[in-house]
Protein backbone atom coordinates (compact mmCIF):
# COMPACT_ATOMS: atom_id res chain seq x y z
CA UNK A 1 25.55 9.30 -3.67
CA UNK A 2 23.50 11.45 -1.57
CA UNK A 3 21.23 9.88 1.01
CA UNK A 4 18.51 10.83 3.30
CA UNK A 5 20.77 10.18 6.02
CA UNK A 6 24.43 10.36 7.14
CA UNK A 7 26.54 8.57 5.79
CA UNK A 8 28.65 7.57 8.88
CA UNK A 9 25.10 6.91 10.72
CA UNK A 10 24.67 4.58 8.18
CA UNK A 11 27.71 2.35 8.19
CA UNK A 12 27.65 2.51 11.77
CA UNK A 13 24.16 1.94 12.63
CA UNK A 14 24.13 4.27 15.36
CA UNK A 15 21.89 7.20 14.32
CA UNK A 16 22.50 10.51 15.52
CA UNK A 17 19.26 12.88 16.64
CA UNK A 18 18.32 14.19 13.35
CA UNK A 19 18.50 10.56 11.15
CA UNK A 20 16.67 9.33 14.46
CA UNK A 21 13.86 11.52 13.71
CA UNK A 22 13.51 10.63 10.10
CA UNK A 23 13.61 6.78 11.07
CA UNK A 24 10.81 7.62 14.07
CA UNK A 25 8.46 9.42 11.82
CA UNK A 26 8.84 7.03 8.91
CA UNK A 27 10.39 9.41 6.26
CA UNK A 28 12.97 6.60 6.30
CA UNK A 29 11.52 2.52 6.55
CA UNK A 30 13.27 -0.10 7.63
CA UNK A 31 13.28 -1.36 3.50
CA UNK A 32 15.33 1.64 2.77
CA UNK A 33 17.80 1.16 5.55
CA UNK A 34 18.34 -2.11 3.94
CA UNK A 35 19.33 -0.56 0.80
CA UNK A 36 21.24 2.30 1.90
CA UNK A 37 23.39 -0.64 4.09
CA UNK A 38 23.94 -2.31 0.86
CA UNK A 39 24.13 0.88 -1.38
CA UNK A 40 27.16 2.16 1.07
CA UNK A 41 28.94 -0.51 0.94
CA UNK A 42 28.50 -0.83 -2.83
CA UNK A 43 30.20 2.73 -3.20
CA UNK A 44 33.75 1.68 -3.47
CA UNK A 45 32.88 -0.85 -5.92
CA UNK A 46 30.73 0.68 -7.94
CA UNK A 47 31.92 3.87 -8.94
CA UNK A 48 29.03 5.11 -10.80
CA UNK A 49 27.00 5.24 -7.24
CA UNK A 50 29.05 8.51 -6.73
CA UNK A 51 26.67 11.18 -8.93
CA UNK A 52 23.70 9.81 -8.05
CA UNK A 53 21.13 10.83 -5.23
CA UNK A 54 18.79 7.77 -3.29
CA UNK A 55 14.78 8.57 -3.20
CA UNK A 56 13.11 5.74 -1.60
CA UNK A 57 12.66 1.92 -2.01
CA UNK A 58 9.39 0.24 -1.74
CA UNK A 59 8.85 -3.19 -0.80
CA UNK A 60 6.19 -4.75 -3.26
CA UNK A 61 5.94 -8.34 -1.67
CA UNK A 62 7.93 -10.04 -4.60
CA UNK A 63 10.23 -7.59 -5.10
CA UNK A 64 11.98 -4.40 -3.73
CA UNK A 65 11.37 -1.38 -5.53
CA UNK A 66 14.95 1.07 -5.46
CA UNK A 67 14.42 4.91 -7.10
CA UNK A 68 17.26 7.08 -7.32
CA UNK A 69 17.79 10.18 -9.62
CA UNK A 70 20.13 12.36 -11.25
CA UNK A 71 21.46 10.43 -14.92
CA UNK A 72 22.35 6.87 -14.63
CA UNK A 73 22.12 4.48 -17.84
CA UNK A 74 20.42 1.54 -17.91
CA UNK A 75 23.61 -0.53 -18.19
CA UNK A 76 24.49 0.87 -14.90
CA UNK A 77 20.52 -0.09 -13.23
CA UNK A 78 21.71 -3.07 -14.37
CA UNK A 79 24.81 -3.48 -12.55
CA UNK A 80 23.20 -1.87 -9.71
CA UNK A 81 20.31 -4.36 -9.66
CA UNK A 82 22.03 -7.28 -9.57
CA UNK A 83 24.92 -6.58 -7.08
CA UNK A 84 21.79 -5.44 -5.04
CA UNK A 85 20.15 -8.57 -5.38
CA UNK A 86 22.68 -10.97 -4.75
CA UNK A 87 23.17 -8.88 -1.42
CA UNK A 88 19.70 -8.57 -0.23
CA UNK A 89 18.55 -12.20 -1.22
CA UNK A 90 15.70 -10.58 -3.19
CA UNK A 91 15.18 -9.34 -6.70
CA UNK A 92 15.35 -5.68 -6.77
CA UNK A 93 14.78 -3.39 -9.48
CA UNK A 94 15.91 -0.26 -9.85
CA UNK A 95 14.38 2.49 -11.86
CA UNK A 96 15.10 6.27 -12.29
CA UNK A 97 13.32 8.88 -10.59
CA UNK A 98 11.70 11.21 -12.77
CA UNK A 99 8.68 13.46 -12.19
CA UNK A 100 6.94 12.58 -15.15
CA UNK A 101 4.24 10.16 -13.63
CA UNK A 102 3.96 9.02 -17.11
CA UNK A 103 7.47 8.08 -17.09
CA UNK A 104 8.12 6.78 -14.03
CA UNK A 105 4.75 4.24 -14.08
CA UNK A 106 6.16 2.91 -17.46
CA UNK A 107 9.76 1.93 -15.94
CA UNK A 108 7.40 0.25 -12.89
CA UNK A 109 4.92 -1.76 -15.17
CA UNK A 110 8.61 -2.45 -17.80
CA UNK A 111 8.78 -5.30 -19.38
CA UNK A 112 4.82 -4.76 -20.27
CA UNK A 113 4.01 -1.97 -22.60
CA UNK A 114 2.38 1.49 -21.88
CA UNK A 115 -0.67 2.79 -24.30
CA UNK A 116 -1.13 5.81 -21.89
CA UNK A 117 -2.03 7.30 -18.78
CA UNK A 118 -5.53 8.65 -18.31
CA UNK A 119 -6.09 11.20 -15.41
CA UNK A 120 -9.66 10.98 -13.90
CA UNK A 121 -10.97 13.62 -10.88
CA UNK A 122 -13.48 12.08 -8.44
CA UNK A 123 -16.30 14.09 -7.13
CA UNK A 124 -14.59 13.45 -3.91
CA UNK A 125 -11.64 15.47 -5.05
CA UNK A 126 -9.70 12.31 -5.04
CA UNK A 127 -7.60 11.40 -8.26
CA UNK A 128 -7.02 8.26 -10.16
CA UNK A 129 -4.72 7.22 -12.54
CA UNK A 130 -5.85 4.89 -14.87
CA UNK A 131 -2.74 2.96 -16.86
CA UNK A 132 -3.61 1.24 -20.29
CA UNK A 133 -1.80 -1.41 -20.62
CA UNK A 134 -1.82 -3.70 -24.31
CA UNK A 135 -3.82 -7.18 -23.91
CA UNK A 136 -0.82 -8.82 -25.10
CA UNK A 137 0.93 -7.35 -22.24
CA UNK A 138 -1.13 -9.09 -20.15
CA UNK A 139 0.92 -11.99 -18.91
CA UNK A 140 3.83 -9.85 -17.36
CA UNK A 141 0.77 -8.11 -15.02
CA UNK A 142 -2.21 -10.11 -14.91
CA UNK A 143 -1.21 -12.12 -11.70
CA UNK A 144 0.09 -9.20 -9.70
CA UNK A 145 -2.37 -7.01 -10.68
CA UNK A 146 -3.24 -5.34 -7.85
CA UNK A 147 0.72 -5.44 -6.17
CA UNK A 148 1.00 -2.93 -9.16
CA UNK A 149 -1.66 -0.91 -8.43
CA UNK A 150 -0.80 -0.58 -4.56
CA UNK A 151 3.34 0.02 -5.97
CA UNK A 152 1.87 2.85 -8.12
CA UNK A 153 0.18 4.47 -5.57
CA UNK A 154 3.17 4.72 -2.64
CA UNK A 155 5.34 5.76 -5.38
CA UNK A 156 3.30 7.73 -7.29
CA UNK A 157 1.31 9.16 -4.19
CA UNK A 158 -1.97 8.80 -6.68
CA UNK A 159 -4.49 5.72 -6.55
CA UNK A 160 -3.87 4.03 -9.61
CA UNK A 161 -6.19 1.32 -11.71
CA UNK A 162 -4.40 -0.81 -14.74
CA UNK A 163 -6.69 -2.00 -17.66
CA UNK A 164 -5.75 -4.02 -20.76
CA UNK A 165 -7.02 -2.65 -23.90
């Protein structure tokens, strides 16, 4: 798998100048060198982890957030989840990186269902993204509302608003 950093800097935990930077200047958080710990050491067992490439992981509160790219199956996200899980001590989910905002927000929001993604410009020059979600979908968001919202927006990079229709 390819990571932000090196590889050796990561086992080690000794960073050399360069994956000191990206640590200083927060390209790389402290959640994601937590996962790429966990995701090195998972290499050898997991032998899918070789084709893939890490993006970022996201801490949501109740959850940890883990996007990678480049053609897993789900059966593998699965896999991946739960050894990831039972090595963190926290429920993790793992979802593709695509850059299809559409796409990405409806693997984030899964199991509820997406009715679609409206794009509104604010005089400001601001954007929002408003997600339509079905009312019977309702119980899988309804209490973490707005830990969805904020999880769209630092993955997304785009202020984000869910509704039930």
């Amino acid at each position: 798998m390819k990571y932000p950093l090196d590889r050796i800097c990561i086992k080690s935990g000794v960073y050399c100048p360069s994956c000191q930077r990206k640590i200083e200047t927060g390209v790389v958080s402290e959640v994601d060198l937590q996962v790429l710990r966990e995701l090195v050491n998972l290499e050898d067992k997991l032998k899918q982890l070789k084709k893939g490439e890490y993006v970022k992981s996201v801490d949501t509160g109740s959850e940890i957030l883990v996007l990678i790219k480049n053609g897993f199956d789900q059966s593998e996200l699965a896999q991946l989840e739960k050894e990831l899980s039972s090595t963190l001590g926290r429920r993790v989910k793992v979802i593709e990186y695509v850059n299809d905002t559409k796409k990405l927000i409806e693997q984030i929001i899964a199991p509820a269902s997406l009715l679609g993604v409206n794009k509104i410009w604010l005089p400001t020059g601001e954007e929002l993204v408003t997600i339509r979600v079905s009312k019977r979908d309702r119980r899988f968001l309804a209490r973490n509302k707005e830990q969805y919202e904020a999880t769209i927006e630092k993955v997304t990079g785009v202020k984000a608003r869910i509704v039930f229709e």
